[in-house]
N, C-alpha and C. Protein backbone atom coordinates (compact mmCIF):
# COMPACT_ATOMS: atom_id res chain seq x y z
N UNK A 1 177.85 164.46 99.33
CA UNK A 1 176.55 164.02 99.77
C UNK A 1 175.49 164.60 98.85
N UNK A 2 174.68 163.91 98.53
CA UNK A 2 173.43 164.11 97.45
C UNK A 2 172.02 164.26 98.29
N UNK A 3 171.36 165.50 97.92
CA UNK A 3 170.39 165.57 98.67
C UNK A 3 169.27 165.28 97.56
N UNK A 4 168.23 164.63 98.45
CA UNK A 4 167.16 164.26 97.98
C UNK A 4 165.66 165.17 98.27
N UNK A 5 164.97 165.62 96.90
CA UNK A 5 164.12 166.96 96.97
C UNK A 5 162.44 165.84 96.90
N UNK A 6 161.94 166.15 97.82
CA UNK A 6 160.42 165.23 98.20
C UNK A 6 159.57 166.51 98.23
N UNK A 7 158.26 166.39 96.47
CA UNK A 7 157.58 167.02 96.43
C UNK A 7 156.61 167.01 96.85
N UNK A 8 155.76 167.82 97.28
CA UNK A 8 154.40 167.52 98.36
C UNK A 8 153.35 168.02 97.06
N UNK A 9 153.13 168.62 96.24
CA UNK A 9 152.40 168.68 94.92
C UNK A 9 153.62 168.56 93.76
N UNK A 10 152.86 167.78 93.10
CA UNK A 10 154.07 167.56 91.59
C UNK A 10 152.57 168.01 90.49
N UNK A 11 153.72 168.63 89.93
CA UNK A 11 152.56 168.54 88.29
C UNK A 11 153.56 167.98 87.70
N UNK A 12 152.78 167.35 86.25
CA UNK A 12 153.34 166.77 84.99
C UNK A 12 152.98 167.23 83.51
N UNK A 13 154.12 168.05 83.43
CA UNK A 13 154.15 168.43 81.64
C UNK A 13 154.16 167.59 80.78
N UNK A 14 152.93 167.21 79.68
CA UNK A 14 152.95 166.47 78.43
C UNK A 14 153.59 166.90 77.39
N UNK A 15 154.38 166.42 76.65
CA UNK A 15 154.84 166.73 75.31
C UNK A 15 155.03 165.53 74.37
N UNK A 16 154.34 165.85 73.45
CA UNK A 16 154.20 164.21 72.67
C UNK A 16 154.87 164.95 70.96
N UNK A 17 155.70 164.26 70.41
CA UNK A 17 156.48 164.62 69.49
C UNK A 17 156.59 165.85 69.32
N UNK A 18 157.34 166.93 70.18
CA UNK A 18 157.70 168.15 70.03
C UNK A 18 156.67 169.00 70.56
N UNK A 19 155.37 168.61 70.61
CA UNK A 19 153.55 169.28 70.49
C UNK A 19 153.95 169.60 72.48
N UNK A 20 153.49 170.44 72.81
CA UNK A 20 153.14 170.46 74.09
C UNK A 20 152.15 170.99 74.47
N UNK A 21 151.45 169.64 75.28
CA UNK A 21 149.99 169.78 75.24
C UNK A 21 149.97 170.39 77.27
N UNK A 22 150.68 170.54 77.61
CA UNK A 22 150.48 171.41 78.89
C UNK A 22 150.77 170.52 80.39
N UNK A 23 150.81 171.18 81.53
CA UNK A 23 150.84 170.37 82.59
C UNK A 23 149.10 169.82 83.03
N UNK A 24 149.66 168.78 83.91
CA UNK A 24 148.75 168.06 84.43
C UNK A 24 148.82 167.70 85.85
N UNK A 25 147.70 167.27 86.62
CA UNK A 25 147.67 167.30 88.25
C UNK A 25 147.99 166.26 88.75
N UNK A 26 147.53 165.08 87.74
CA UNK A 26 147.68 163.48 88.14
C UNK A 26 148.00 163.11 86.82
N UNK A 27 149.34 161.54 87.41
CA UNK A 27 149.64 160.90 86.51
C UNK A 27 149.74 159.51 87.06
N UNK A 28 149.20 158.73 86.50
CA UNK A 28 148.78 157.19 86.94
C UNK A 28 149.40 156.09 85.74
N UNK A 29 149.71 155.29 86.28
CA UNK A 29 150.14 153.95 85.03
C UNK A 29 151.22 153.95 84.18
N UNK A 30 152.31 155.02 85.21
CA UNK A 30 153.71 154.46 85.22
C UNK A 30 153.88 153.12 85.68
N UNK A 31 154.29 152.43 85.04
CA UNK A 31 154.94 151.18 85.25
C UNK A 31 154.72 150.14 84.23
N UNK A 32 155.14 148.75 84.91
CA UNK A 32 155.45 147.62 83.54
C UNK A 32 155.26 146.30 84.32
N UNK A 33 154.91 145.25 83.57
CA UNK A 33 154.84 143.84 83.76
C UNK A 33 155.55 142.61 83.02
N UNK A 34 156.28 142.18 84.33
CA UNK A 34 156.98 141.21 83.31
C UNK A 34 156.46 139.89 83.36
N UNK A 35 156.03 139.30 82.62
CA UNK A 35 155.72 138.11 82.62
C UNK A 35 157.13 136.69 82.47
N UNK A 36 156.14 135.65 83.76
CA UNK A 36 157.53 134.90 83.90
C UNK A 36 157.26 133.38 83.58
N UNK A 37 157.89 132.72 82.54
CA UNK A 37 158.03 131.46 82.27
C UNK A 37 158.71 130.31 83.26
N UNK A 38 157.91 129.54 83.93
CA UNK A 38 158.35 128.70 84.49
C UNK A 38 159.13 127.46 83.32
N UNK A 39 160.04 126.78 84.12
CA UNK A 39 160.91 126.00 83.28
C UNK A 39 161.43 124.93 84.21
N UNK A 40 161.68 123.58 84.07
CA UNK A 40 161.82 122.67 84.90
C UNK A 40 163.00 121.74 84.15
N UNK A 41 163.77 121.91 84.77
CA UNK A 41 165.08 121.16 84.42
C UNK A 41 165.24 119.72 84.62
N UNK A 42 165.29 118.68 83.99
CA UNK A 42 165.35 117.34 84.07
C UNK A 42 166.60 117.61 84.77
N UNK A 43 166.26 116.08 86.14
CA UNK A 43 167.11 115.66 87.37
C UNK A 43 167.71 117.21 87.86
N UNK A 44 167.30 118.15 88.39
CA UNK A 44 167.17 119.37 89.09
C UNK A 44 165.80 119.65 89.69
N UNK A 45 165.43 118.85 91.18
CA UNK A 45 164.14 118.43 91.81
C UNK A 45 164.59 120.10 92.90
N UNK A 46 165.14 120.51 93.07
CA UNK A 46 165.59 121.76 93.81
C UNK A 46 164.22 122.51 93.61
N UNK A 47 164.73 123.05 92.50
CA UNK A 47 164.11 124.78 92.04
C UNK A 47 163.75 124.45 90.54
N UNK A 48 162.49 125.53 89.89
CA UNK A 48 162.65 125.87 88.85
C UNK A 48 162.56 126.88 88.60
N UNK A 49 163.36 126.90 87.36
CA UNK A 49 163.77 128.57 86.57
C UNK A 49 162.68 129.16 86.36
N UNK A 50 162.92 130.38 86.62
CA UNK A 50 161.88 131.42 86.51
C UNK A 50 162.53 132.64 85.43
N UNK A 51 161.96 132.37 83.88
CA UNK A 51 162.77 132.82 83.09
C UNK A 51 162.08 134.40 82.63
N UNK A 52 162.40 135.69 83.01
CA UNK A 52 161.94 136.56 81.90
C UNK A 52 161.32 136.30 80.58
N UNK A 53 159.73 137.03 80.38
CA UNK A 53 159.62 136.69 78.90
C UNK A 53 158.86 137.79 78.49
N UNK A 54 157.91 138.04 78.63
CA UNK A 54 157.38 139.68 77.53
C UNK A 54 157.00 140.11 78.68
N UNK A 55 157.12 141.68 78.61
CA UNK A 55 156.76 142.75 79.00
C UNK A 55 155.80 143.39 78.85
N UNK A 56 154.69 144.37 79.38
CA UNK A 56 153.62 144.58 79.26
C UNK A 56 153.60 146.26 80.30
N UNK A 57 153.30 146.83 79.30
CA UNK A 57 153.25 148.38 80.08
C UNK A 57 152.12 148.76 80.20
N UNK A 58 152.08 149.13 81.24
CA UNK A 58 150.53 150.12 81.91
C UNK A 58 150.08 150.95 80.60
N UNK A 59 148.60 151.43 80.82
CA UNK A 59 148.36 152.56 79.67
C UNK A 59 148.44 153.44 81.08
N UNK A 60 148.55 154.61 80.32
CA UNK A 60 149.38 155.80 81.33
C UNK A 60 148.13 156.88 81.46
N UNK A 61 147.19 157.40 82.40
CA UNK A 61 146.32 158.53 82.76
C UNK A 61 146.37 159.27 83.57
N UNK A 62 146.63 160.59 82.62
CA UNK A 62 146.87 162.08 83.17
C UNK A 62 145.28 162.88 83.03
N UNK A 63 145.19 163.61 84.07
CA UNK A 63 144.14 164.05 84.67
C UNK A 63 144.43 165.66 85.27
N UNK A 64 143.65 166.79 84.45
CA UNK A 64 143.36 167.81 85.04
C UNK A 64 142.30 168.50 85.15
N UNK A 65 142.61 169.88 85.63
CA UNK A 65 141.40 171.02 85.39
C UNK A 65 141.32 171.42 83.78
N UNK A 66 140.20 171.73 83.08
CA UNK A 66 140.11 172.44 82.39
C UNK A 66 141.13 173.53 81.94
N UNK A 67 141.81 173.90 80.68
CA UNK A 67 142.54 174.72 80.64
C UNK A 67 142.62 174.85 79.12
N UNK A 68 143.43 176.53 78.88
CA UNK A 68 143.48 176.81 77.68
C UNK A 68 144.29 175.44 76.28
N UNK A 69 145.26 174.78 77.36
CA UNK A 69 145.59 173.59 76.59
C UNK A 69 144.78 172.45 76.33
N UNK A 70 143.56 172.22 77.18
CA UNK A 70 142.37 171.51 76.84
C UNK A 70 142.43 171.31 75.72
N UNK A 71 142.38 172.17 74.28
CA UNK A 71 142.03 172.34 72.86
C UNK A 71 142.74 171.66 72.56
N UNK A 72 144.37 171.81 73.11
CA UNK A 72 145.43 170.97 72.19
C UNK A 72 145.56 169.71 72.37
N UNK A 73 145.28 169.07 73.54
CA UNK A 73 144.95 167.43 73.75
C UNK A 73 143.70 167.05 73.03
N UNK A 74 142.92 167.41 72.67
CA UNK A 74 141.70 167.59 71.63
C UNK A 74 141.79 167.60 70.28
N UNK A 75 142.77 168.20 70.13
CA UNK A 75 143.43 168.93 68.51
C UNK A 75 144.34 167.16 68.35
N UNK A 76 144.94 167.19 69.20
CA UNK A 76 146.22 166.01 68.62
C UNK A 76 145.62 164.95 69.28
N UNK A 77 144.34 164.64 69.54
CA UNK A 77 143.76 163.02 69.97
C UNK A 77 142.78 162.75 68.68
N UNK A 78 142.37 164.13 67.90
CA UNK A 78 141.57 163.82 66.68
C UNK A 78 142.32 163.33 65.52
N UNK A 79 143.76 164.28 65.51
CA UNK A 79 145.13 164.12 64.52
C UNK A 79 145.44 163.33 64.58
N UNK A 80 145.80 162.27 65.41
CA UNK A 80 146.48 161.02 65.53
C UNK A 80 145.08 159.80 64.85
N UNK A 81 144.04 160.05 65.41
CA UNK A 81 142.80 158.63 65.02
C UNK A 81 142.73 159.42 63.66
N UNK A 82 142.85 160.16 62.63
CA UNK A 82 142.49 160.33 61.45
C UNK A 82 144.39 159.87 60.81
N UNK A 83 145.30 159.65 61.28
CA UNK A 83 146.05 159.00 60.88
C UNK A 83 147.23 158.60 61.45
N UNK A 84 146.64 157.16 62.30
CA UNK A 84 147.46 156.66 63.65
C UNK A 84 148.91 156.21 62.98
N UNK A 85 149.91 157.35 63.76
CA UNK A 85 151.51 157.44 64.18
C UNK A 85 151.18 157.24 65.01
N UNK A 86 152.14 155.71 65.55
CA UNK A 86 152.88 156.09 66.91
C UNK A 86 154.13 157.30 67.23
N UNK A 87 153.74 158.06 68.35
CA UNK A 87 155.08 159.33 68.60
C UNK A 87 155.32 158.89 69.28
N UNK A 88 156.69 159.76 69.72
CA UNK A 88 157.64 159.34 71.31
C UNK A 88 157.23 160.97 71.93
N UNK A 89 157.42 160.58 73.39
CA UNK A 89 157.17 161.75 73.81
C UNK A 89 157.64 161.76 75.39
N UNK A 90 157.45 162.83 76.30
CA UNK A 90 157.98 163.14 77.68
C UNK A 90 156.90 163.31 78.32
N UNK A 91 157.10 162.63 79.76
CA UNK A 91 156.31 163.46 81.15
C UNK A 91 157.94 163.69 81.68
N UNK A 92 157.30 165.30 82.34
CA UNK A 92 157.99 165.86 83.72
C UNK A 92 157.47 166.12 84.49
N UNK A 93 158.00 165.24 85.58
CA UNK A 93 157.48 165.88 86.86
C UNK A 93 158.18 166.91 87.56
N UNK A 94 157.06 168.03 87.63
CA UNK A 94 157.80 169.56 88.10
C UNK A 94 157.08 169.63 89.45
N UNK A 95 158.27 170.30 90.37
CA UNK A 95 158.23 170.59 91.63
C UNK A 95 157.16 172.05 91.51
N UNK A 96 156.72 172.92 92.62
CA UNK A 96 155.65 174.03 93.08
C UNK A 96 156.38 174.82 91.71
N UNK A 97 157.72 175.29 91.84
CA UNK A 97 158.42 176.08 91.72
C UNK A 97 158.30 176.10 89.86
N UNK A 98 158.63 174.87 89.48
CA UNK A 98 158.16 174.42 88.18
C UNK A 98 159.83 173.83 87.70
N UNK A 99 160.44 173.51 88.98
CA UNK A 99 161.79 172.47 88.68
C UNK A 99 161.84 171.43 88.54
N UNK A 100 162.18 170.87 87.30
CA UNK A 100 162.09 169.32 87.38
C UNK A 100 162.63 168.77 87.95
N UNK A 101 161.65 167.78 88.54
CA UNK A 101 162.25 166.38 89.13
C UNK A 101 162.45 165.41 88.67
N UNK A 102 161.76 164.43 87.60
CA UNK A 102 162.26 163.67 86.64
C UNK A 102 161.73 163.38 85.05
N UNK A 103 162.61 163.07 84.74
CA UNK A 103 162.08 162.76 83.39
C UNK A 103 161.49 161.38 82.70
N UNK A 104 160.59 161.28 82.18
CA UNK A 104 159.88 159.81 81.39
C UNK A 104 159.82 159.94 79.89
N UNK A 105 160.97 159.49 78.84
CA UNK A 105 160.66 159.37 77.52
C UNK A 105 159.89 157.89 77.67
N UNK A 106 158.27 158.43 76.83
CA UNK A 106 157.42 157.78 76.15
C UNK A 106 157.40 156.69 74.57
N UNK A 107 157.54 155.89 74.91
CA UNK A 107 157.72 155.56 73.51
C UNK A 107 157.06 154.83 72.66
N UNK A 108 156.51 155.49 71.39
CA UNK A 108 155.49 154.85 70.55
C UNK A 108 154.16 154.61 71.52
N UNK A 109 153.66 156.56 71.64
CA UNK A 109 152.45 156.86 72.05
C UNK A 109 151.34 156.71 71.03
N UNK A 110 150.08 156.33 71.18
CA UNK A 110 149.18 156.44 70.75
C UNK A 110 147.74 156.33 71.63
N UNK A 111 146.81 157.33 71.82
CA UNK A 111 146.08 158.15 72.42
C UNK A 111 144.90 156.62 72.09
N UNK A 112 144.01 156.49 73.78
CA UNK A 112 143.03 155.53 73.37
C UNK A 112 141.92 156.35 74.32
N UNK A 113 141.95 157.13 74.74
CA UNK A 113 140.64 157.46 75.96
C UNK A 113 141.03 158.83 76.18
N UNK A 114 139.99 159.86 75.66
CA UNK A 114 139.98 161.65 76.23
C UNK A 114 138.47 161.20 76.61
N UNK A 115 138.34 161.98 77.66
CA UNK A 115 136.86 162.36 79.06
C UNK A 115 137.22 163.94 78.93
N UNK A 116 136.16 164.81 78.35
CA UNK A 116 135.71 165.97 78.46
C UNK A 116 135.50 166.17 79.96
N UNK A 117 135.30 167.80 80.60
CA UNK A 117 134.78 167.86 81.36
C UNK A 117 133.08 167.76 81.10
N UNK A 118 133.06 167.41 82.60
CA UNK A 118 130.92 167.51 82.92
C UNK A 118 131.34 168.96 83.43
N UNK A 119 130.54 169.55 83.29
CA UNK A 119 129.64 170.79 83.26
C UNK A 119 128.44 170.53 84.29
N UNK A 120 128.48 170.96 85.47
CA UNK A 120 127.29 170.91 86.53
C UNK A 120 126.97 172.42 87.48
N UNK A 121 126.37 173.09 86.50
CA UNK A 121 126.44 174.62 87.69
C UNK A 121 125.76 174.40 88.99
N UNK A 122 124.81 173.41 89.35
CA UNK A 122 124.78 173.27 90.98
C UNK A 122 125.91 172.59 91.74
N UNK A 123 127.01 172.00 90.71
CA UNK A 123 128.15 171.28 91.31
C UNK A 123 129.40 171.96 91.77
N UNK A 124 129.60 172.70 92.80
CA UNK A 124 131.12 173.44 92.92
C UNK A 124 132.49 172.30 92.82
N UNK A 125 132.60 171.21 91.62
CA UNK A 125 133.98 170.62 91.59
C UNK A 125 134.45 171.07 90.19
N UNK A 126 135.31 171.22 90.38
CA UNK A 126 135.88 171.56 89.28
C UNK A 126 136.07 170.65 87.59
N UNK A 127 135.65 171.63 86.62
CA UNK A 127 136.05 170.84 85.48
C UNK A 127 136.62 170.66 85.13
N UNK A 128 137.26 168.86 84.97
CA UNK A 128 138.38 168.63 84.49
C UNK A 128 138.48 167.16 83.06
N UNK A 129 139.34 166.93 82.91
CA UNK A 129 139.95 166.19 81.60
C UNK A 129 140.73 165.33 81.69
N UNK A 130 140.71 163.80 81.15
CA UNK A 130 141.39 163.13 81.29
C UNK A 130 141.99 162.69 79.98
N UNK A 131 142.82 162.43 79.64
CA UNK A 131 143.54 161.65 78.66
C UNK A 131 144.14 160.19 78.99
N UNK A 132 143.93 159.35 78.34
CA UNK A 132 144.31 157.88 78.28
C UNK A 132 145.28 157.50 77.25
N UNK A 133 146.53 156.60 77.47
CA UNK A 133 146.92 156.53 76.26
C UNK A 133 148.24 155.04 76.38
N UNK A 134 148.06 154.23 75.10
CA UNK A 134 148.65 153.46 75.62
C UNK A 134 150.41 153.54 75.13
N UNK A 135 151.55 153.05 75.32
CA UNK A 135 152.75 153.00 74.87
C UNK A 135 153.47 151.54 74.69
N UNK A 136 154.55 151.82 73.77
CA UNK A 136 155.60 150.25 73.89
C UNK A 136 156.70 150.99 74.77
N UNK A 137 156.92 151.60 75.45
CA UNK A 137 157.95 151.66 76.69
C UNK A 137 158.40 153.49 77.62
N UNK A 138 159.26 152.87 78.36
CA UNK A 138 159.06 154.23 79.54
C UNK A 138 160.83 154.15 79.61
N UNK A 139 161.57 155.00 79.03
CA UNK A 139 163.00 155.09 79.43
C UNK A 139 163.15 156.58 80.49
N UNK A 140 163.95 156.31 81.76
CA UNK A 140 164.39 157.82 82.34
C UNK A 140 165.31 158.25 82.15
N UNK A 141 164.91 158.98 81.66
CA UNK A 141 166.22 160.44 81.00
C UNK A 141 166.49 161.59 82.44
């Protein structure tokens, strides 16, 4: 029997070609779209085929607090637009404890949207950072 572990906070560790740019609080725009070709078969008045045809992946946004790794999502979103590689890279999602729960190879990352924190000293929310970024695919390892 296989037990199943349900995290009540997950963080997610970035690592984009070897670089590890740190955990994160939120991760949004896992997933994919398949687009579907209708097709109509002469003398077949039934049904028509509904054929697979391109795929289309979410751009993926991770979101935290401020942190000493701040610099390095900064450092490698300037490195990449002064000479765009696509990399491959990982999210993990880690349990409190910092055990992974699963793995997402990234593939053929390239960075389209960093949000600095705002800075508001009458504001008690916390400063945080977003990164945007789009990919050609999501394999689980």
């Amino acid at each position: 029997m296989t037990s199943t572990v349900f995290a009540s906070s997950v963080f997610f560790q970035l690592t984009i070609a070897g670089n590890d740019l740190g955990a994160f609080h939120s991760c949004e725009g896992l997933g994919a779209q398949v687009e579907v070709e209708q097709f109509t078969e002469g003398g077949n008045n039934g049904f028509t085929w509904q054929l697979p045809s391109r795929i289309s992946w979410s751009n993926i946004t991770m979101t935290r607090p401020v942190t000493a790794d701040s610099a390095k999502v900064l450092a490698w979103f300037n490195d990449t637009l002064q000479q765009v590689e696509r990399k491959d890279g990982e999210i993990v999602a880690l349990a409190p404890d910092l055990t992974p729960i699963v793995r997402w190879q990234v593939l053929g990352i390239v960075p389209i949207r960093w949000q600095g924190p705002s800075f508001d000293p009458s504001s008690s929310q916390v400063a945080t950072e977003t990164l945007e970024f789009a990919h050609e695919g999501l394999q689980a390892s």
